[in-house]
Protein backbone atom coordinates (compact mmCIF):
# COMPACT_ATOMS: atom_id res chain seq x y z
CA UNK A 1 0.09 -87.37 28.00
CA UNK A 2 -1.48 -89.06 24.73
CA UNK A 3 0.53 -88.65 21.51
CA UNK A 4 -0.33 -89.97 17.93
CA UNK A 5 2.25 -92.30 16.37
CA UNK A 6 1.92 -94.37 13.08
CA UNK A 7 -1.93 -93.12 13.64
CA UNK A 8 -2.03 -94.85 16.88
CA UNK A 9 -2.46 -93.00 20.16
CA UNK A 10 0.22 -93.83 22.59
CA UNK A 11 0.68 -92.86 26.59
CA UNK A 12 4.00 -90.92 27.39
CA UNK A 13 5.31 -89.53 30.54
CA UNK A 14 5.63 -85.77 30.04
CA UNK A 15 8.67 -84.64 31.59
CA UNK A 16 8.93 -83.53 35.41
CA UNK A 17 7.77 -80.16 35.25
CA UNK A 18 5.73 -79.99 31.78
CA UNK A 19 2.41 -80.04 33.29
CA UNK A 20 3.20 -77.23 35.53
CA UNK A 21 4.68 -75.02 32.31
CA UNK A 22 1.39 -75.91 30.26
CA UNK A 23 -0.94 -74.81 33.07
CA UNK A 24 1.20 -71.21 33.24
CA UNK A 25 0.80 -71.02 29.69
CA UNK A 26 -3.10 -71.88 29.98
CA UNK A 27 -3.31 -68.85 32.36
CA UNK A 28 -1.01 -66.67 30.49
CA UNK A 29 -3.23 -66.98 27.08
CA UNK A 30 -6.32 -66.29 29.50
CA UNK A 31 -5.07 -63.46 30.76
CA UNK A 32 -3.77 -61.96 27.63
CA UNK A 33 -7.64 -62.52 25.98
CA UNK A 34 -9.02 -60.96 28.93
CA UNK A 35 -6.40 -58.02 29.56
CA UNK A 36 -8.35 -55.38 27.21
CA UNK A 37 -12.06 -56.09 29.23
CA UNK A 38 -9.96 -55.96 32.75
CA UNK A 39 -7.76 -53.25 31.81
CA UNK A 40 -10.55 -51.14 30.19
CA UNK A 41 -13.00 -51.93 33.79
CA UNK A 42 -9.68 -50.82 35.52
CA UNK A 43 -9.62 -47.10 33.51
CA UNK A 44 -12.66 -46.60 33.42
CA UNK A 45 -12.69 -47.04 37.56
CA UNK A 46 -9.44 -45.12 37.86
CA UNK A 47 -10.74 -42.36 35.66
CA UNK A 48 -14.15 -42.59 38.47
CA UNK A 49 -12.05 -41.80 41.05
CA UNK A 50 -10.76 -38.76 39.28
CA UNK A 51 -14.23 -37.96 38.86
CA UNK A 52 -14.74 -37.76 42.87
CA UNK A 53 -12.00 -35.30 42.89
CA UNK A 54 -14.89 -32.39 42.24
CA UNK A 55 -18.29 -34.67 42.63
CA UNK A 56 -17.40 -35.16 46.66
CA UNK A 57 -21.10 -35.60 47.67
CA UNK A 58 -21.51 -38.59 44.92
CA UNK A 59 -19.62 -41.00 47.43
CA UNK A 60 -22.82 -41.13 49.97
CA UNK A 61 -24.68 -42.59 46.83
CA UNK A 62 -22.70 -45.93 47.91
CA UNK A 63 -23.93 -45.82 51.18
CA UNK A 64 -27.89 -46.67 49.77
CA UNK A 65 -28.88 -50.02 50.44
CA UNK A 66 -29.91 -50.41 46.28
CA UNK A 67 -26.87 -48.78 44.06
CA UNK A 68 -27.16 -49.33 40.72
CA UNK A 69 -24.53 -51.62 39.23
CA UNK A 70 -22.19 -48.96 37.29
CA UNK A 71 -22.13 -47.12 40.02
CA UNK A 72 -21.09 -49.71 42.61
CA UNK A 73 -18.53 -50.83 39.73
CA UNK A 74 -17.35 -46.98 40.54
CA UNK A 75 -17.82 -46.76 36.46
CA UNK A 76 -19.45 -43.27 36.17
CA UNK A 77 -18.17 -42.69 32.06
CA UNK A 78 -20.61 -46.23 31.39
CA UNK A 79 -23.09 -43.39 31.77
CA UNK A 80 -21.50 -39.58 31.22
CA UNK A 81 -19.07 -38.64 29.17
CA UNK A 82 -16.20 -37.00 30.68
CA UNK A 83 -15.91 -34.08 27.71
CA UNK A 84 -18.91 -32.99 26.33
CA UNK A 85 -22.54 -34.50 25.50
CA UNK A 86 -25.86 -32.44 23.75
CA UNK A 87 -27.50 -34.26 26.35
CA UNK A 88 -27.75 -32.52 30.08
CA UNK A 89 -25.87 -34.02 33.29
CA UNK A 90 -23.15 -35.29 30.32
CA UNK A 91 -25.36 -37.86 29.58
CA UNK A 92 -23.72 -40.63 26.74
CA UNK A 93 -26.75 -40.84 24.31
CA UNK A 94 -30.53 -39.95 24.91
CA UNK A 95 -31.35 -41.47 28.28
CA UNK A 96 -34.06 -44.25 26.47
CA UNK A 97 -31.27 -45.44 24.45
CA UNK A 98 -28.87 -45.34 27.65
CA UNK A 99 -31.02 -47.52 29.69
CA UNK A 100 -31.76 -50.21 26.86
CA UNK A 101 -27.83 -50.99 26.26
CA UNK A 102 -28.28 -53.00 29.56
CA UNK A 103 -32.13 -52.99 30.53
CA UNK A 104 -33.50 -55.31 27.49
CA UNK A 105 -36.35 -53.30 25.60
CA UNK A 106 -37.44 -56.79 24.46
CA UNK A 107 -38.21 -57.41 28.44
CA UNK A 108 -39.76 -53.99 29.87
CA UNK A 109 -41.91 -53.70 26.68
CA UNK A 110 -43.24 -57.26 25.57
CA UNK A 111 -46.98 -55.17 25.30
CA UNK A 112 -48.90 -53.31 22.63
CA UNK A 113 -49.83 -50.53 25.10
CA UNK A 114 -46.93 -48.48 27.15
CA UNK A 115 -46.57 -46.26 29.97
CA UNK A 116 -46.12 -43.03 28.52
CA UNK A 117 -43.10 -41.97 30.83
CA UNK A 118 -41.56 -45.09 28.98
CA UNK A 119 -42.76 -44.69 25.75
CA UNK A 120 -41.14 -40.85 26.14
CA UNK A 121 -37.89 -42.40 27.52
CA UNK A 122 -38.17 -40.45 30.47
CA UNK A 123 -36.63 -43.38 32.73
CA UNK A 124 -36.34 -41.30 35.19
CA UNK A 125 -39.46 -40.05 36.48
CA UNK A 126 -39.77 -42.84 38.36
CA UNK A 127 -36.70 -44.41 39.04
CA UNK A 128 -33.12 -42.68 40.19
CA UNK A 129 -30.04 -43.48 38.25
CA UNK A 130 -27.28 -43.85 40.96
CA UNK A 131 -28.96 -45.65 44.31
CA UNK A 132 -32.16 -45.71 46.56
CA UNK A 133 -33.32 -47.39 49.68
CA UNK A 134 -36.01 -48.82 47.69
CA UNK A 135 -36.01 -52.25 45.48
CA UNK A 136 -36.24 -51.57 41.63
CA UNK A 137 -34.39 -48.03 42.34
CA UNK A 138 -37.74 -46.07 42.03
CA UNK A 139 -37.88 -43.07 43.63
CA UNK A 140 -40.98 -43.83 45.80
CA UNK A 141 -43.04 -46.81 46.76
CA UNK A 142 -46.96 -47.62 45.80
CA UNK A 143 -49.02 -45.50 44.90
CA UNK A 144 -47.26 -42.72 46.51
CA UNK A 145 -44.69 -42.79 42.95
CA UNK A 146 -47.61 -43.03 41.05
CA UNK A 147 -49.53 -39.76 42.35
CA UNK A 148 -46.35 -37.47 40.94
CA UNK A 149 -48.06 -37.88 37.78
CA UNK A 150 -51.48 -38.92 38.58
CA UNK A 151 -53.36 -36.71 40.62
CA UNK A 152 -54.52 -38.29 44.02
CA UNK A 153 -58.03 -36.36 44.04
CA UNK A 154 -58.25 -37.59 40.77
CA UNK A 155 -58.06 -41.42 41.40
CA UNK A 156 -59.00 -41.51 45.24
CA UNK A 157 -61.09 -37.96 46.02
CA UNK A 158 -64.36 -39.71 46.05
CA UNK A 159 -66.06 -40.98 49.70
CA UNK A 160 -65.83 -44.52 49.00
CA UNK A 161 -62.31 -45.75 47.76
CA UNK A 162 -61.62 -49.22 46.41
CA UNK A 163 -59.45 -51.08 49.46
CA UNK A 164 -56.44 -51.62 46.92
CA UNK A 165 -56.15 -47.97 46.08
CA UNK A 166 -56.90 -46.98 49.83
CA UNK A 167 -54.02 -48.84 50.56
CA UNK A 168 -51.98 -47.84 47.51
CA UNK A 169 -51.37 -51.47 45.68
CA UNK A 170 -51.90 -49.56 42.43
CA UNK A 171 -49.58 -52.89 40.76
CA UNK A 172 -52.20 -54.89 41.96
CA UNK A 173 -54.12 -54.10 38.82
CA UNK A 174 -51.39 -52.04 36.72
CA UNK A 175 -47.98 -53.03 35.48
CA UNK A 176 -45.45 -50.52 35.35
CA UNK A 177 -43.87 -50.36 31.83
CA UNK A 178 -46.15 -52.12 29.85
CA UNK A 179 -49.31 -54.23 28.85
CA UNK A 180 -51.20 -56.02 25.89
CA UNK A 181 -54.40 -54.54 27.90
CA UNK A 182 -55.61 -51.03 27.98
CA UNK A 183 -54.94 -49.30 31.29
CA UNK A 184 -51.59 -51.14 31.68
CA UNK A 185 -53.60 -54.15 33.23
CA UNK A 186 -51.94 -56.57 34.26
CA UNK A 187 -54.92 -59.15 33.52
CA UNK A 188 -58.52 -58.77 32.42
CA UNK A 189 -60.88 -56.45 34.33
CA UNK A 190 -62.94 -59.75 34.61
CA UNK A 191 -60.17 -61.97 35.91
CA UNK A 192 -59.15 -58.97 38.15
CA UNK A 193 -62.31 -58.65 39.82
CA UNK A 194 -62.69 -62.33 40.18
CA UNK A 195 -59.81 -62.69 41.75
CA UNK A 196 -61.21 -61.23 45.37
CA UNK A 197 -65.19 -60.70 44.71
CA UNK A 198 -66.01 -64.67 44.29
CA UNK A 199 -68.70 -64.62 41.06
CA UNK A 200 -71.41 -66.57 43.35
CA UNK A 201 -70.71 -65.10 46.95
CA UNK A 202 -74.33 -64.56 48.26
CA UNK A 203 -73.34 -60.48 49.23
CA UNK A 204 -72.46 -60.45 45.20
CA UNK A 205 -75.57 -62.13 43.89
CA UNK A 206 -77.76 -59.78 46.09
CA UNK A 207 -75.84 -56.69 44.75
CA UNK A 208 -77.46 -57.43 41.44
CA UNK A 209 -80.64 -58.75 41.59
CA UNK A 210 -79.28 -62.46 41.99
CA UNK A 211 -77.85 -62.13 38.68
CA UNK A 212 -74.46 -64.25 38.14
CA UNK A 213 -72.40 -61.24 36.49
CA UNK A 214 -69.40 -62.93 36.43
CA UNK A 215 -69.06 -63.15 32.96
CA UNK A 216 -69.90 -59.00 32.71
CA UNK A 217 -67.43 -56.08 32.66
CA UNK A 218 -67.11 -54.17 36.14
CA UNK A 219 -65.80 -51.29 34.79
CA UNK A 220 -69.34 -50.91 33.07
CA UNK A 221 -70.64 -49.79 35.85
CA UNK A 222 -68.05 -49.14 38.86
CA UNK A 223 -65.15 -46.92 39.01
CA UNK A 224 -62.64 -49.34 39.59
CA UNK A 225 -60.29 -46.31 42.08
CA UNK A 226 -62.86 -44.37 43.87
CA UNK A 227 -66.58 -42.65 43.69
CA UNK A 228 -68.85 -40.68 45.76
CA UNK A 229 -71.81 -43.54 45.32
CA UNK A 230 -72.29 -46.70 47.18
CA UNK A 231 -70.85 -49.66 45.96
CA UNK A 232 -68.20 -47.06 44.00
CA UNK A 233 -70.44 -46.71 40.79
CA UNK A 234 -69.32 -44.13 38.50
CA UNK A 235 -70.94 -40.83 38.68
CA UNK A 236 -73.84 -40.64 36.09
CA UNK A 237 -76.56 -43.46 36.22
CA UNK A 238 -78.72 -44.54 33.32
CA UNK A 239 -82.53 -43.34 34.43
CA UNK A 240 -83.96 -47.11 34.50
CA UNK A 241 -80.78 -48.28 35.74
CA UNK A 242 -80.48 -45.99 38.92
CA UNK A 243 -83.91 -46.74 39.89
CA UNK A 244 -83.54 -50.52 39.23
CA UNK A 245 -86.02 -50.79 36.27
CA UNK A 246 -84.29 -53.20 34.80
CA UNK A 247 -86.63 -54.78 32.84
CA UNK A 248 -87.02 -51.10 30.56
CA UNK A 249 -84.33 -52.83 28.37
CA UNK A 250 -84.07 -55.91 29.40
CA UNK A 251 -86.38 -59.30 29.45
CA UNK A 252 -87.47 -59.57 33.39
CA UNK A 253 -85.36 -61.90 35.12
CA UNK A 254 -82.89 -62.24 32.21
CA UNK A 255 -79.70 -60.26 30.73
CA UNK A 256 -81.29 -60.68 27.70
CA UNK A 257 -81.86 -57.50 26.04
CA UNK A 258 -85.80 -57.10 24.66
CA UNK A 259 -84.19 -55.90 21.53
CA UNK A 260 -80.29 -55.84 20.06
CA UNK A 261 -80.90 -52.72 17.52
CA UNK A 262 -80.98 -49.07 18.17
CA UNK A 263 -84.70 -49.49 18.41
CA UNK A 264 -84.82 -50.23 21.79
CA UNK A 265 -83.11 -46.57 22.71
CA UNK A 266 -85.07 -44.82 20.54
CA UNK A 267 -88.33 -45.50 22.75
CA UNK A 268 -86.96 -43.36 25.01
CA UNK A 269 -84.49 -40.81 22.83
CA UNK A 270 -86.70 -40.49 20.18
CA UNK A 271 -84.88 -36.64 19.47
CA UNK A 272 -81.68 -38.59 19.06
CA UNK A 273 -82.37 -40.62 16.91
CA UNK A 274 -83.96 -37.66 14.74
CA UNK A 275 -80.69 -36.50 14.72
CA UNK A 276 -79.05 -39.84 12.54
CA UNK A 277 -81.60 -38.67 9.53
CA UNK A 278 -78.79 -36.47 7.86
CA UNK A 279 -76.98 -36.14 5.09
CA UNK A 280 -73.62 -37.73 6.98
CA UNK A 281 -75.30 -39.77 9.99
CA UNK A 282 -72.68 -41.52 12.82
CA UNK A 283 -75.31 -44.42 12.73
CA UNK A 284 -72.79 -47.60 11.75
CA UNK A 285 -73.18 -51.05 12.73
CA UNK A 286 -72.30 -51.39 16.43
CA UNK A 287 -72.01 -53.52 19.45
CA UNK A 288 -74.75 -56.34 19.01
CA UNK A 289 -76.59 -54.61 16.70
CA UNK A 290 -77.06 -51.24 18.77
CA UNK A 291 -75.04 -48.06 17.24
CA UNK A 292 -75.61 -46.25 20.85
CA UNK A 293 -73.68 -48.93 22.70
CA UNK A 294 -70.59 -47.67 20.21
CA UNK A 295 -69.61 -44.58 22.12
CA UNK A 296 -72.60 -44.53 25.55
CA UNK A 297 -72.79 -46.92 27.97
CA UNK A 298 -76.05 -48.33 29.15
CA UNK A 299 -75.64 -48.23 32.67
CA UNK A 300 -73.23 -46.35 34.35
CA UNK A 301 -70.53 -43.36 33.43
CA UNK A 302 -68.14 -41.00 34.80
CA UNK A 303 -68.64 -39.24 31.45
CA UNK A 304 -71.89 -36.51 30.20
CA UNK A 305 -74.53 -38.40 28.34
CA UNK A 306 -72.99 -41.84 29.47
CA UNK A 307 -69.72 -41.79 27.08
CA UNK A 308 -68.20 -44.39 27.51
CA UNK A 309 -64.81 -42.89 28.65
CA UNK A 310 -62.74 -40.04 27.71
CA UNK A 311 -63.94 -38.18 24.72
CA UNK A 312 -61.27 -38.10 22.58
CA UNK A 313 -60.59 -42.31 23.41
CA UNK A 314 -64.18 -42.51 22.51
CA UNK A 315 -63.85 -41.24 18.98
CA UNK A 316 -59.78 -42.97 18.74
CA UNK A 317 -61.47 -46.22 18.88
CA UNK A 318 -62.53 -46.27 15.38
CA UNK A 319 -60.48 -43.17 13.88
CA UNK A 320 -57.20 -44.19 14.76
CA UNK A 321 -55.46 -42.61 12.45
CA UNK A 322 -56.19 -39.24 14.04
CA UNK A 323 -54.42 -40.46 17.01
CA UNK A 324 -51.05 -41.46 15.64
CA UNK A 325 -51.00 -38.49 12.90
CA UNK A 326 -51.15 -36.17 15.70
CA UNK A 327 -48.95 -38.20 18.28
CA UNK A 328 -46.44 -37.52 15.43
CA UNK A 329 -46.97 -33.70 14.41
CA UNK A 330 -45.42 -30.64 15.66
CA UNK A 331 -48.21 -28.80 15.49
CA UNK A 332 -52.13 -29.57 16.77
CA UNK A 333 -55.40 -27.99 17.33
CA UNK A 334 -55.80 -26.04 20.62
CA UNK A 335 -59.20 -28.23 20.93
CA UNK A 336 -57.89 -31.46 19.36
CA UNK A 337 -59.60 -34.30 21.77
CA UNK A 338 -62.53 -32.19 22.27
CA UNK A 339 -64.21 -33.83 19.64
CA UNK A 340 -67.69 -32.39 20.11
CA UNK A 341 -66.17 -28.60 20.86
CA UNK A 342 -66.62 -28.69 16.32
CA UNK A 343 -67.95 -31.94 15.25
CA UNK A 344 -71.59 -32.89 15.76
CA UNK A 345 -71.73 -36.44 17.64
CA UNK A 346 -74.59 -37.98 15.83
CA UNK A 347 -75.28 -36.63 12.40
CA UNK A 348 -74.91 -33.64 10.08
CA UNK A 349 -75.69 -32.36 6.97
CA UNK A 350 -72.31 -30.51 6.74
CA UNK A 351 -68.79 -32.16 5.81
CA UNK A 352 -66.54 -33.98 8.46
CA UNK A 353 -69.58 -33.44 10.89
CA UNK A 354 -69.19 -29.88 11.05
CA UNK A 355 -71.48 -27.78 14.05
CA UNK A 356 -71.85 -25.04 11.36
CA UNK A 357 -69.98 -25.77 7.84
CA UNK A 358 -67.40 -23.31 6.72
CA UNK A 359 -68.51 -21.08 9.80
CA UNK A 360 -67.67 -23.69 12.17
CA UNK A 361 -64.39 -21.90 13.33
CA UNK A 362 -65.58 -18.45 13.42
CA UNK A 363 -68.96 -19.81 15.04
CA UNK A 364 -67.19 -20.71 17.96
CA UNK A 365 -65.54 -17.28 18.58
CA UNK A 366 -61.92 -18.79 18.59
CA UNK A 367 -61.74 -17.08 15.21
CA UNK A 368 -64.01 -14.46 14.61
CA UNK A 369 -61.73 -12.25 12.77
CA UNK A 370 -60.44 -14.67 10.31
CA UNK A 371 -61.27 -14.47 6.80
CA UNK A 372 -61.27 -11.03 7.27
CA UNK A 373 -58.42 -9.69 6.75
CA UNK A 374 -56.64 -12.91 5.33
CA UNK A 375 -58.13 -15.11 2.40
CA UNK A 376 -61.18 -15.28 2.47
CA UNK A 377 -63.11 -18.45 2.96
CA UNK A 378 -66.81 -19.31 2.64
CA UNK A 379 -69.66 -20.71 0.42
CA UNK A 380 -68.49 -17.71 -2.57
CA UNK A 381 -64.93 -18.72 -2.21
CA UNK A 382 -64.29 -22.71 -4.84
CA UNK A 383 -61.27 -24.61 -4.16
CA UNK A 384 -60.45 -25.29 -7.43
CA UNK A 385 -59.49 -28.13 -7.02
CA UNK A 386 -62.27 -29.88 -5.54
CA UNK A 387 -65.10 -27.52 -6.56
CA UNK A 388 -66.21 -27.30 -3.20
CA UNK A 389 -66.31 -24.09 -0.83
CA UNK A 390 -63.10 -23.21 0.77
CA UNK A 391 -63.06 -23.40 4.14
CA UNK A 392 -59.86 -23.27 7.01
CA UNK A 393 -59.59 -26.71 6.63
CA UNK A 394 -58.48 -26.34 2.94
CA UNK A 395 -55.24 -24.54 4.46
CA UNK A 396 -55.41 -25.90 7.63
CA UNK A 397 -55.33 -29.34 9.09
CA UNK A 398 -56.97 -29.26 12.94
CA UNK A 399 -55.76 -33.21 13.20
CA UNK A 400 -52.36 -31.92 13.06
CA UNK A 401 -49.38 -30.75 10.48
CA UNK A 402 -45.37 -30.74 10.69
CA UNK A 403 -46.09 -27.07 9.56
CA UNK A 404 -46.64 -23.89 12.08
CA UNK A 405 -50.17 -22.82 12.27
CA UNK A 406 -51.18 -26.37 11.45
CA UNK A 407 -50.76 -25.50 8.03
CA UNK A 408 -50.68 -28.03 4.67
CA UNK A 409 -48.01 -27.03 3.66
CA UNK A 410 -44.90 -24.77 3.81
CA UNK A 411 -46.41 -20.89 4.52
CA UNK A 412 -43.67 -19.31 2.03
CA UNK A 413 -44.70 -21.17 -1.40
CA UNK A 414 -46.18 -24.94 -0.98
CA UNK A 415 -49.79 -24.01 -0.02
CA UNK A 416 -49.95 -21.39 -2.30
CA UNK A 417 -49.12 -23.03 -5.33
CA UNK A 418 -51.54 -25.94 -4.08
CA UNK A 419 -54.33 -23.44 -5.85
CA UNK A 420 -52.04 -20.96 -7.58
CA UNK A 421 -50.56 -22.30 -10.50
CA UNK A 422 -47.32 -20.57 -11.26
């Protein structure tokens, strides 16, 4: 043993026996700092046992060849409170919140785009909370998991099925919780397809006119789960492009287009374009010059009139806002996403793109009685505080409201005294 005498460090032989009472007293502190952590694991499993007493059938959960870890620990109140909970099953907190005191948020959801079942905390829909036969505890396996939520006919009902989906590798392509790509991709759609159609294979060169496309986006043109065309492209074909007139847009021999501005569709669509020439025209600068290549795809679609996707993704792309105000309202429009069902796609002379102005709702015989019988609305009626004609959107917002009946404000005095000065 080294002591300090006269500030010098000197050697001394501890008596027989010291060394043996400073290692019990080592252990003894150790145990004393860890008694609270070992005797609360030891309650918490005593009080599990107690819990077995009336939950018989939760002892064959042990018996799975994956258990999760609280539950081999025999630690059932880690999850459920013994008592009482506002949560079903006796759940602790709400089940997202559960799962993230051990399962790092910062890890499952690194990406600006998540899985909605995650987003919604619903945990799980896919996975089971106590054990499984299968790795990750998920429920099922492949694509089999996925199709409780996403319809099989939907992603493989067409003849000719892409060979990862046929076999149900659906994480080939997707990740599970979450992305920084749309569609939960795990990569780009061009390094995805790269990755197993090699850009100059001679069978890939010949499927496009000996073009290299390996700088192009598949998805432009093939489904990338299943279709009922050869070669899986998606369901509606661009006239020139189905009959492999190529050269209708583009220079012969070239990707080059012959033009980059919305003249070069308007040779064919000339009624379209017609359409811009209003008082509030959807003709903004777009992709390479081209205001059609916005929302249609030149090529191929799954979509009418060659949208590019879903409708309502379509028109989120640049009015975002609508998106998140009515991810966060308690009340929406019956027909919110159906864009076109009110709006008119290319131009209007009527605000916000109406079909038909102030008659827009009524025009559609959702609400032919309205204004009727409650306050009336039309091209008579001023808001006055805009000076314009009052219409159901003055009282109503179809994007979405925290009020019932999508209102702007509380039914019993706060839209009323918007116009009604008391």
């Amino acid at each position: 043993m080294l002591i300090n005498i006269r500030g010098k460090l000197s050697r001394v032989v501890a008596p027989k026996g010291m060394a043996v009472v400073l290692l019990l007293l080592v252990c003894l502190l150790a145990a004393v700092a860890l008694y609270p952590s070992v005797a609360e694991a030891a309650r918490k499993k005593s009080v599990s046992k107690l819990c077995l007493n009336c939950h018989k059938g939760a002892g064959s959960l042990m018996t799975k060849r994956y258990v999760h870890k609280p539950v081999a620990m025999g630690l059932c109140t880690a999850c459920h409170n013994p008592h009482t909970s506002k949560n079903k099953k006796l759940i602790g907190s709400e089940l997202k919140d559960l799962c993230f005191k051990c399962h790092s948020e910062k890890r499952l959801l690194p990406g600006a785009v998540v899985h909605k079942p995650v987003k919604d905390g619903q945990c799980l829909a896919c996975h089971d909370a106590h054990s499984t036969d299968k790795k990750g505890l998920v429920k099922d396996v492949g694509a089999r998991a996925c199709y409780s939520c996403h319809p099989k006919k939907d992603i493989a009902g067409g003849k000719n099925v892409h060979p990862e989906v046929r076999k149900g590798n659906c994480s080939v392509c997707h990740a599970a919780h979450s992305s920084q790509r749309p569609g939960l991709l795990v990569k780009s759609t061009k390094e995805l397809c790269m990755g197993c159609h090699a850009a100059k294979s001679a069978k890939l060169l010949a499927a496009h006119s000996g073009l290299n496309v390996s700088n192009s986006d598949c998805g432009s043109c093939h489904s990338p789960h299943s279709s009922d065309s050869a070669g899986i492209l998606k369901k509606n074909l661009h006239e020139p492009f189905a009959g492999g007139k190529c050269d209708t847009c583009h220079l012969k021999g070239s990707k080059k287009l012959k033009t980059t501005s919305t003249r070069l569709c308007s040779k064919c669509h000339a009624s379209v374009m017609s359409s811009f020439n209003k008082r509030y025209s959807h003709l903004v600068s777009g992709v390479d010059g081209n205001a059609c290549m916005n929302c249609h795809n030149p090529h191929a679609s799954d979509g009418a009139a060659l949208i590019k996707g879903q409708l309502s993704r379509v028109c989120y792309t640049c009015h975002s806002e609508t998106e998140k105000y009515a991810e966060v309202s308690s009340y929406t429009h019956s027909k919110l996403g159906q864009c076109s069902s009110c709006h008119s796609s290319h131009g209007s002379n009527e605000r916000y793109f109406m079909k038909a102005g102030v008659e827009t709702c009524s025009a559609e015989k959702c609400h032919e009685t309205q204004g009727r019988f409650t306050h009336p609305v039309g091209k008579d009626i001023i808001d006055p505080r805009s000076g314009s004609a009052l219409d159901c959107s003055t009282c109503h917002n179809p994007m979405g409201s925290p009020e019932e009946f999508i209102l702007r404000g509380g039914k019993d005095r706060e839209l009323c005294i918007k116009c009604h000065q008391v």
